[in-house]
Protein backbone atom coordinates (compact mmCIF):
# COMPACT_ATOMS: atom_id res chain seq x y z
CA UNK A 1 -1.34 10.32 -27.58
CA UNK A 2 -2.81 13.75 -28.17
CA UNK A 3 -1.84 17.02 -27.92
CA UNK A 4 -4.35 19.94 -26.27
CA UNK A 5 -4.40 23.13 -24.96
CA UNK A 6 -4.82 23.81 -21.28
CA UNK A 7 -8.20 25.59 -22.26
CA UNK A 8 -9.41 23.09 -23.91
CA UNK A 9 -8.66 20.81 -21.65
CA UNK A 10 -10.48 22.65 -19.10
CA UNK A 11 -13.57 23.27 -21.32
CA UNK A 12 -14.00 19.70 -22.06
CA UNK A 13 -12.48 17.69 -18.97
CA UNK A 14 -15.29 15.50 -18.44
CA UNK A 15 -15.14 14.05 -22.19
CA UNK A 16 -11.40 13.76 -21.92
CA UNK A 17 -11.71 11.74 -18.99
CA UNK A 18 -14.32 9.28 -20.44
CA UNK A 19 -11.08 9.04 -23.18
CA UNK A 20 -8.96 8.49 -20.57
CA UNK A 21 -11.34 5.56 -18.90
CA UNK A 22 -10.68 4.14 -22.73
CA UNK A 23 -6.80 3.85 -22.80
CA UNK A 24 -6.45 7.40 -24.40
CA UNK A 25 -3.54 9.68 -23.36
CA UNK A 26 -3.60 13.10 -23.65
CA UNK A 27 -0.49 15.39 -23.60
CA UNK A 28 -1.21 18.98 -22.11
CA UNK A 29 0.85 21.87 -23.90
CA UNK A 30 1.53 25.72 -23.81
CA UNK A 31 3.04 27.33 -26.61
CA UNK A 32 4.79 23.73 -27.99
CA UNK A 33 6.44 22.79 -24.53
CA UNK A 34 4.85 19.91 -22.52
CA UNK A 35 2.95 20.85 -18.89
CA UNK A 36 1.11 17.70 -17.77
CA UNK A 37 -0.16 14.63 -19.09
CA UNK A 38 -3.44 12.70 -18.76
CA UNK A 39 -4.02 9.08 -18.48
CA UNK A 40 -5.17 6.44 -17.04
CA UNK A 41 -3.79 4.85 -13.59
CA UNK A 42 -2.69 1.34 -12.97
CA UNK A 43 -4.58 -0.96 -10.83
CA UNK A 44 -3.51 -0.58 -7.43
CA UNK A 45 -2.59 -4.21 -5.90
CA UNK A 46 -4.85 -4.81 -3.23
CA UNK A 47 -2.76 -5.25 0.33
CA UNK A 48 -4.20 -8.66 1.27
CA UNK A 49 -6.09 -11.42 -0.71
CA UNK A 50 -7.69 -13.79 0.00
CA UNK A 51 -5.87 -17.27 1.27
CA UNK A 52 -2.06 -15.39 1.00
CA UNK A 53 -1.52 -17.38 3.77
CA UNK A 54 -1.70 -20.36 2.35
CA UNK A 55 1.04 -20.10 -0.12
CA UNK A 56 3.40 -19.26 2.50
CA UNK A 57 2.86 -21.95 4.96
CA UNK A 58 4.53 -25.04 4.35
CA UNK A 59 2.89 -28.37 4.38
CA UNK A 60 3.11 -29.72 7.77
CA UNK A 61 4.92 -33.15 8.24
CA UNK A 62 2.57 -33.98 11.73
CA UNK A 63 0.30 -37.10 10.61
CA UNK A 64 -2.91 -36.53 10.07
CA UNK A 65 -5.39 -37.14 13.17
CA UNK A 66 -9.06 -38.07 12.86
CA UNK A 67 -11.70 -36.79 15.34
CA UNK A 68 -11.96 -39.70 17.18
CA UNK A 69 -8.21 -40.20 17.49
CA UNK A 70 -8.15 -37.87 20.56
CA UNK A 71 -10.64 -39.63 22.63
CA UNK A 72 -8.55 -43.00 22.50
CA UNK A 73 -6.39 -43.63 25.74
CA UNK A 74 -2.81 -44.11 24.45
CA UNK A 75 -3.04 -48.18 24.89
CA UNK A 76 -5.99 -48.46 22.63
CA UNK A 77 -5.82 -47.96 19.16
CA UNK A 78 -8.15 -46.87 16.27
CA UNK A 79 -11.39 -49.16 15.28
């Protein structure tokens, strides 16, 4: 954590910012009292992923069917 000026944070924002990029955090200050700070955001969590779904849908307890199992009249059963 650093402390700067607000001029010199203005005269050299673009290297602070690569800083910042790096995990640095800069604390701006006037006169000893604390205006703003600088540094770098957290990942946003993206809204939807992939296959969410998935994890909240239980297992379901219907048998499995094959393909063919739907073309077999209800007397007949599977070869």
């Amino acid at each position: 954590m650093k402390l700067i000026a607000p001029y010199e944070a203005k005269s050299q924002f673009s290297e602070l910012l690569r800083e910042v990029l790096a995990g640095e955090v800069f604390i701006i200050t006037r006169n000893a009292p604390k205006m703003a700070e600088l540094r770098p955001c957290t990942p946003e969590k993206p809204s939807r992923t992939r296959g969410m779904m998935k994890l909240d849908i239980p297992p379901s307890p219907l048998p499995l069917m094959n393909r063919w199992t739907f073309l077999l009249s209800p007397d007949e059963s599977a070869p």
